[in-house]
Protein backbone atom coordinates (compact mmCIF):
# COMPACT_ATOMS: atom_id res chain seq x y z
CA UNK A 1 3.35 -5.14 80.54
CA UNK A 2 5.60 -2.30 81.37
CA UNK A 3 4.13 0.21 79.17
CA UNK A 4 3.30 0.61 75.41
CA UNK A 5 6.65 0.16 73.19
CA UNK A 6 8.21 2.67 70.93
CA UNK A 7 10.44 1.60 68.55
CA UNK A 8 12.60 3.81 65.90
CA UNK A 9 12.14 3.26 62.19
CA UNK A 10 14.79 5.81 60.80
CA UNK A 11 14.64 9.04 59.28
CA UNK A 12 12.52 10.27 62.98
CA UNK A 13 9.68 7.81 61.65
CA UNK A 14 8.22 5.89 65.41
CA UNK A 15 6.15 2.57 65.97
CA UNK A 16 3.75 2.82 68.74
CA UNK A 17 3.12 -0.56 69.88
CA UNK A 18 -0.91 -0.04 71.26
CA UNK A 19 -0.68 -3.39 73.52
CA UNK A 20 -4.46 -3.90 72.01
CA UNK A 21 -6.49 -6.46 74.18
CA UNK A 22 -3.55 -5.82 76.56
CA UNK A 23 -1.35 -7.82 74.09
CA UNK A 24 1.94 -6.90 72.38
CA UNK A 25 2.26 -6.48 68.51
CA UNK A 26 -1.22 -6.80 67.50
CA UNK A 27 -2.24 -3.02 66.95
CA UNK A 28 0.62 -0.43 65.41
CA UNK A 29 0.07 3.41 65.29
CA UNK A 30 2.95 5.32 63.31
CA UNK A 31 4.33 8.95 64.01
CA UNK A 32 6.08 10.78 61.45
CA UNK A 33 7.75 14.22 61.82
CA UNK A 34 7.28 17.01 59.91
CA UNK A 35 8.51 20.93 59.84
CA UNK A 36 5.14 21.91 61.31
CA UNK A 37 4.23 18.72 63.99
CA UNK A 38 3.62 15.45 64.07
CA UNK A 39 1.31 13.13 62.01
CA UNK A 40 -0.16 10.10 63.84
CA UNK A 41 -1.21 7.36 61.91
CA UNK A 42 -3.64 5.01 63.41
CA UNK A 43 -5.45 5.44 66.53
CA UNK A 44 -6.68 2.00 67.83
CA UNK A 45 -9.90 1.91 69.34
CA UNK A 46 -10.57 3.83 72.45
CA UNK A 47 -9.49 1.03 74.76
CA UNK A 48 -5.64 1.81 73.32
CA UNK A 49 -6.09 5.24 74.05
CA UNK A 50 -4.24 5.29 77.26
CA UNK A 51 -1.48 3.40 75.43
CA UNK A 52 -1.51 5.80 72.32
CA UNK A 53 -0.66 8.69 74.92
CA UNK A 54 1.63 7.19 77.05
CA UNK A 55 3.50 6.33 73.87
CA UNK A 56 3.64 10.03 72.85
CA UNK A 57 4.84 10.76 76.02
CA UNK A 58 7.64 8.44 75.95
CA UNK A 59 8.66 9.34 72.42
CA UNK A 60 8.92 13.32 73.81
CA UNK A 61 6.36 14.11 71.88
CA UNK A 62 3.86 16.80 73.47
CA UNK A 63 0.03 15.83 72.52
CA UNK A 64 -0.50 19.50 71.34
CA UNK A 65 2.72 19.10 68.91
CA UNK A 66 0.24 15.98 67.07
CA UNK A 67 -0.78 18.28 64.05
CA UNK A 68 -2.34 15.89 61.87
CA UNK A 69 -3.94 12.22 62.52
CA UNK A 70 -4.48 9.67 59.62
CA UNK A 71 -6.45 6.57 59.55
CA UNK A 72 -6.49 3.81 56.59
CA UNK A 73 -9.74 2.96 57.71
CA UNK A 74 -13.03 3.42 59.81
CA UNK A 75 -13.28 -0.20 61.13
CA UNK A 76 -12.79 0.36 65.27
CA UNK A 77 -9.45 -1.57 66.07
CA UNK A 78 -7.67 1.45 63.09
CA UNK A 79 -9.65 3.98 64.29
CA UNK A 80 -12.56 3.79 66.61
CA UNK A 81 -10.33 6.27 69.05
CA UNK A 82 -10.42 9.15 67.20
CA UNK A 83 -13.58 10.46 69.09
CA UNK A 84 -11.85 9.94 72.14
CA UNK A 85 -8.98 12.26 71.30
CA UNK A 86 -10.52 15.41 70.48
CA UNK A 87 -9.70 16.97 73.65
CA UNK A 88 -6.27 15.01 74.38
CA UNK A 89 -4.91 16.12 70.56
CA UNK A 90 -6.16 19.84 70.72
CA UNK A 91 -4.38 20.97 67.92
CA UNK A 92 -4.84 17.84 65.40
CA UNK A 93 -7.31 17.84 62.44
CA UNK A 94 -8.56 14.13 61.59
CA UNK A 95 -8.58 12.96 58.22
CA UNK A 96 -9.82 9.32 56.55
CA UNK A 97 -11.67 8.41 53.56
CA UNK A 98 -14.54 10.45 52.53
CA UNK A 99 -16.81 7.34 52.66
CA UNK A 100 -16.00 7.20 56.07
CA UNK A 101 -16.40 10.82 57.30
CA UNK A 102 -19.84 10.78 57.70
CA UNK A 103 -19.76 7.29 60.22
CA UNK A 104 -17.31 9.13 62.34
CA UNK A 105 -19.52 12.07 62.95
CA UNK A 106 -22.31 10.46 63.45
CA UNK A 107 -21.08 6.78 64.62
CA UNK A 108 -24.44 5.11 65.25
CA UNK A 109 -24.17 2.70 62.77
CA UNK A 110 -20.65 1.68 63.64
CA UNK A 111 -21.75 1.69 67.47
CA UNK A 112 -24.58 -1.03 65.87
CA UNK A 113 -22.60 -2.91 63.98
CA UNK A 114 -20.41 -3.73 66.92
CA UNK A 115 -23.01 -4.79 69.40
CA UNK A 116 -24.22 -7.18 66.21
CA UNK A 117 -20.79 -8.64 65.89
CA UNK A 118 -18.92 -8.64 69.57
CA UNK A 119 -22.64 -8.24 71.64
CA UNK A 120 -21.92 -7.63 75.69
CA UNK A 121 -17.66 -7.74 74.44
CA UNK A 122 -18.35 -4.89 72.30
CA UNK A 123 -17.65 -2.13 75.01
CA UNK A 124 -14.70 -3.77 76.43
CA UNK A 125 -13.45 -4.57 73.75
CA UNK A 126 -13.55 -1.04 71.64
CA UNK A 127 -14.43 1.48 74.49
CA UNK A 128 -17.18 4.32 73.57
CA UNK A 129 -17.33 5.03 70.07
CA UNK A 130 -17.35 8.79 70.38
CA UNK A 131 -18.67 11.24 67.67
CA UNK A 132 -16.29 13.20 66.08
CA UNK A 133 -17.29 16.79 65.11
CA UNK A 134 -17.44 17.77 61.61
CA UNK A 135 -15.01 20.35 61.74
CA UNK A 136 -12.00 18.30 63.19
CA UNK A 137 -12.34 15.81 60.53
CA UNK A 138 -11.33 15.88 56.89
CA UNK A 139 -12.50 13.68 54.02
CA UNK A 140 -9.26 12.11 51.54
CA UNK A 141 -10.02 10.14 48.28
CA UNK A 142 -6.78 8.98 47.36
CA UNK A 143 -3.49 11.74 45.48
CA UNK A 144 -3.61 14.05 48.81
CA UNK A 145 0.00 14.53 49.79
CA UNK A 146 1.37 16.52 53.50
CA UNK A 147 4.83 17.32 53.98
CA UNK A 148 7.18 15.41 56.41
CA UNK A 149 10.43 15.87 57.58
CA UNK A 150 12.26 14.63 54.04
CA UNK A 151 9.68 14.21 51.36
CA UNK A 152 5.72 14.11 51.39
CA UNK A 153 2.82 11.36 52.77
CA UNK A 154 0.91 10.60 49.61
CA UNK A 155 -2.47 9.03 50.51
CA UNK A 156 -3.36 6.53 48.14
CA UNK A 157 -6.82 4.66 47.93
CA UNK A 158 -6.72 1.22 48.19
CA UNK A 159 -10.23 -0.36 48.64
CA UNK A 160 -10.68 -4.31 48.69
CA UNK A 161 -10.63 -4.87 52.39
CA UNK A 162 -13.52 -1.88 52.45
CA UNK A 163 -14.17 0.51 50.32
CA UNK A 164 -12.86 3.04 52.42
CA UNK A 165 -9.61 2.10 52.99
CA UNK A 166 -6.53 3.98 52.47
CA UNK A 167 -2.78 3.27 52.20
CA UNK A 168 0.00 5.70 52.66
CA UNK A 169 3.19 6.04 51.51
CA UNK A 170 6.37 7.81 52.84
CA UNK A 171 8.81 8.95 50.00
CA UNK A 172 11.99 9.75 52.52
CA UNK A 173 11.41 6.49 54.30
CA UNK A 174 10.41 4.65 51.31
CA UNK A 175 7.61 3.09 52.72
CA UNK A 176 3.78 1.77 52.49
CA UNK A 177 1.69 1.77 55.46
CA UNK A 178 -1.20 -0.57 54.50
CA UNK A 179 -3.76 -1.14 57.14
CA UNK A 180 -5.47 -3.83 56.26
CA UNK A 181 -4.91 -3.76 52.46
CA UNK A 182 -1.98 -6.35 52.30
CA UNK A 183 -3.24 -8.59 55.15
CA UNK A 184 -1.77 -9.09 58.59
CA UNK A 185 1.68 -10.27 59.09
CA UNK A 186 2.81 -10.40 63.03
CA UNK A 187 6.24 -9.86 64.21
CA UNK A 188 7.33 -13.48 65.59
CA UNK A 189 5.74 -15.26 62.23
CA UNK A 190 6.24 -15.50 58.19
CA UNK A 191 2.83 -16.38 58.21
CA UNK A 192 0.23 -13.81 56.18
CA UNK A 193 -3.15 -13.75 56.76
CA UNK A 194 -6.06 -12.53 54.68
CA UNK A 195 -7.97 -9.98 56.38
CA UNK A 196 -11.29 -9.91 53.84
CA UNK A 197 -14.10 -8.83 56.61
CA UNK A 198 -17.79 -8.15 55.23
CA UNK A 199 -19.27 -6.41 54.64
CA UNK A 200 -17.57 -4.61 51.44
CA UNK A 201 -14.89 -6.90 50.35
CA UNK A 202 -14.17 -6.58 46.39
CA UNK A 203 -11.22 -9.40 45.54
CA UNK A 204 -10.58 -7.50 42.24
CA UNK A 205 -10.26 -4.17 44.38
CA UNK A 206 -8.00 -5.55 46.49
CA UNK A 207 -5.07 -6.92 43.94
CA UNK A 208 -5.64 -3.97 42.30
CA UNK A 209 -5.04 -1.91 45.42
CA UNK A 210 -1.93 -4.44 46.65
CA UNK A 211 -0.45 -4.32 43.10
CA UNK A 212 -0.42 -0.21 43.07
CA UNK A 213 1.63 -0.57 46.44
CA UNK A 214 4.02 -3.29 45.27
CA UNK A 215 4.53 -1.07 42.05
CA UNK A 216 5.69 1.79 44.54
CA UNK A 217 8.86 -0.26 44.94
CA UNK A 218 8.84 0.40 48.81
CA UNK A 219 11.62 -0.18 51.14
CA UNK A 220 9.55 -0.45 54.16
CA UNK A 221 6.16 -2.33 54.02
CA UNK A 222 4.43 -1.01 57.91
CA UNK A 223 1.62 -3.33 58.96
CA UNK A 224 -0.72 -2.00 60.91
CA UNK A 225 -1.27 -5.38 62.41
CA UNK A 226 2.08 -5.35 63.21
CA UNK A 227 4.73 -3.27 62.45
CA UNK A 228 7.38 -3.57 59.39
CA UNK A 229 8.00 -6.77 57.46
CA UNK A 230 11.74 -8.32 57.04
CA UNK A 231 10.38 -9.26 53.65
CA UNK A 232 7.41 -6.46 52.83
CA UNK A 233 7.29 -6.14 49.29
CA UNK A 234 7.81 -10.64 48.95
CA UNK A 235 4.83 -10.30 50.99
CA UNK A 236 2.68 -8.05 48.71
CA UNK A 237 4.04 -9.93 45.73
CA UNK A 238 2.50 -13.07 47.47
CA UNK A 239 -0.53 -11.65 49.09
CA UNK A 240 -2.86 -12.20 46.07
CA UNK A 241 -2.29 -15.93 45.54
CA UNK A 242 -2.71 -16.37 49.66
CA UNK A 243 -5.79 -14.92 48.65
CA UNK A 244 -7.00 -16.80 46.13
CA UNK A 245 -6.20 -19.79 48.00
CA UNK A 246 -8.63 -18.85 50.64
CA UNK A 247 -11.43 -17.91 48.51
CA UNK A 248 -11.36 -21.29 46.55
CA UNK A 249 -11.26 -23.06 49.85
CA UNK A 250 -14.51 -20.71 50.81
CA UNK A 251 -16.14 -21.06 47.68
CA UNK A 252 -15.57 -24.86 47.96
CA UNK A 253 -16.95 -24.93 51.43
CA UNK A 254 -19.97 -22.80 51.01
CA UNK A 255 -21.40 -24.68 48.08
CA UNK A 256 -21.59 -27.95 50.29
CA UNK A 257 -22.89 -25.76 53.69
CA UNK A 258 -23.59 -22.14 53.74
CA UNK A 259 -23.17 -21.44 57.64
CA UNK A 260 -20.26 -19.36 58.20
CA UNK A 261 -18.96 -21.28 61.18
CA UNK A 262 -18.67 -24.52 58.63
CA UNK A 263 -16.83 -22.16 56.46
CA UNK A 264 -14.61 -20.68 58.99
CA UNK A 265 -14.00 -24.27 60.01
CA UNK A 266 -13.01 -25.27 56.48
CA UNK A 267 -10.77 -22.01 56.22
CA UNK A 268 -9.04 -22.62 59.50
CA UNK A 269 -8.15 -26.35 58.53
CA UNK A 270 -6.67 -24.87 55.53
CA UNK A 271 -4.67 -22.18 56.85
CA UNK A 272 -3.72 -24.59 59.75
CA UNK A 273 -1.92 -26.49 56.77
CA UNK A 274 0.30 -23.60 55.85
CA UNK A 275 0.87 -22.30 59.75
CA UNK A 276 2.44 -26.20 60.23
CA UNK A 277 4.44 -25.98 56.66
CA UNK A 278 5.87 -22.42 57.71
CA UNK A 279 6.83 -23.53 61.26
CA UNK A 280 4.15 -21.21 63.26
CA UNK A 281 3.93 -22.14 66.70
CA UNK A 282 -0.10 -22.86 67.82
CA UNK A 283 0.08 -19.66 70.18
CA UNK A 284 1.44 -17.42 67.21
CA UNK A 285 -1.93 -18.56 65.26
CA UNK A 286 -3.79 -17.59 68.15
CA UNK A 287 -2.79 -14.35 68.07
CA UNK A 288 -3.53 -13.55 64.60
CA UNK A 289 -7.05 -14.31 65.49
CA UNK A 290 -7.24 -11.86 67.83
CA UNK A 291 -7.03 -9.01 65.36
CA UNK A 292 -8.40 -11.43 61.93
CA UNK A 293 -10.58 -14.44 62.90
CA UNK A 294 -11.90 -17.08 60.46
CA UNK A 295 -15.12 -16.29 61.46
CA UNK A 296 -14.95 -12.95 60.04
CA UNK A 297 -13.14 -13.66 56.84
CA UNK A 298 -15.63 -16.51 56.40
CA UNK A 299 -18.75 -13.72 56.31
CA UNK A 300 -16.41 -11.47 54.62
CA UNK A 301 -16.25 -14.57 51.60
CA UNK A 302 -19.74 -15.43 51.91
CA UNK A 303 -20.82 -12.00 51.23
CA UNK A 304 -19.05 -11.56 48.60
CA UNK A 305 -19.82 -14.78 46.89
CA UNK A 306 -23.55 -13.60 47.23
CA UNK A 307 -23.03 -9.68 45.89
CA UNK A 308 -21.02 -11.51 42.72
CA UNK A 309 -23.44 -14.42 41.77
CA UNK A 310 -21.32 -17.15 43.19
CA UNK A 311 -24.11 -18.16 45.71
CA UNK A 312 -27.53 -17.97 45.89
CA UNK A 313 -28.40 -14.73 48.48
CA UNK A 314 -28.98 -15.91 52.02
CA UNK A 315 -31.17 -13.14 52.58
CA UNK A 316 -35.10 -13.36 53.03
């Protein structure tokens, strides 16, 4: 690709397209202006980071202008980067959710947990997963609010996907940046995917969490995986019952065969279902599954089946 795309939103609000796994529109970072910098919003793993700056750089924006730097969550394709920045965003302090503070400055168990899942694709994939010192970084729980050019960022907390997820909301643009807490809805498809990972999923969290953005009445819905929805607040209206539909098809599966590849293999028959009804070309669904495989959403399930009574624990 030529280089990492940067696309106006209105109101000085920019997309950063990340070109994660060297792929377009699967990873979003978001800059919004404000009287005293810039806030960043998303980093991408380290992998993206030389797409993160050469996106600044083509937006005019000077790395030491970056004031602030947001994540919705911990999990390393929305923020494993932020290590990796310290020195290239000198004059940024970090913030994310104060359950997730303590695995960026000390990242060992995050480093762990992504040699479990990815093994010898783990460093390629992510990059180093760099510690971030405690000073730089800044716990939020959800009501914080920072002025922008126009009106404020309120943080709001929206767990479900994990517990420590966050959503953020732009009054001047009149929109919700979600993360991962309304799913992931690429550019080129209607489709919307679940993204319910292990190993913290809580269903009623999550409507919960998707209902308090839908009741913001946004304008703008800004996926993280990717970018802003023609129809953003249809799609949080209908995120629930795309949902539910998953988890009975889960629940369904894993009472006749536990393994998670029989559920992902039940889930992906499913969802293949609504991909054909909604026109989604095979190579479309292939790229969701590069940022939200059934694989993962099939642990996420089976999980959370387990830590609500639904199935017997798996463990010894």
């Amino acid at each position: 690709m030529a280089g990492p795309d940067v696309r106006e939103l209105g109101e000085g609000r920019l997309l950063l397209d990340l070109d994660f796994r060297d792929t377009e529109g699967l990873v979003a970072s978001y800059l919004v202006p404000g009287d005293d910098g810039w806030t960043v919003i998303e980093t991408g793993p380290t992998t993206c980071r030389p797409a993160l700056l050469e996106g600044l750089r083509r937006a005019g924006v000077d790395p030491t202008d970056v004031v602030r730097v947001l994540v919705t969550h911990i999990h390393l394709d929305h923020a494993g980067g932020v290590g990796a920045l310290m020195d290239d965003l000198p004059e940024a302090q970090f913030f994310a959710h104060t359950l997730g503070v303590p695995h960026l400055v000390d990242p060992t168990r995050l480093i762990a947990s992504a040699r479990r899942a990815w093994g010898a694709a783990a460093d390629p994939l992510w990059g180093p997963i760099l510690p971030v010192p405690a000073a730089r970084i800044t716990p939020l729980a959800g009501g914080e609010r920072f002025a922008v050019h126009g009106g404020e960022l309120e943080v709001l907390a929206t767990p479900g996907h994990a517990r420590h997820h966050l959503a953020f909301y732009d009054s001047r643009l009149r929109a919700v940046f979600t993360g991962d807490s309304a799913g992931v809805r690429l550019e080129r498809s209607t489709h919307l995917r679940p993204a319910v990972p292990p190993p913290d999923l809580d269903l009623d969290q999550l409507y919960a969490s998707v209902e308090m953005m839908r009741q913001r009445e946004p304008r703008l819905v800004l996926f993280s995986h990717f970018g802003p929805s023609p129809d953003g607040v249809r799609d949080l209206g209908r995120y629930r019952t795309i949902v539910e539909g998953w988890r009975s098809v889960a629940l369904d599966a894993a009472r006749e065969d536990p393994a998670p590849s029989y559920v992902a293999r039940r889930l992906e028959e499913y969802d293949g279902r609504a991909l054909q009804a909604e026109g989604v070309s095979p190579s479309e669904a292939e790229r969701e599954s590069l940022v939200s495989g059934y694989e993962l959403a099939a642990r996420g399930f089976l999980r959370y089946f387990e830590t609500h009574g639904e199935l017997p624990s798996r463990s010894p």
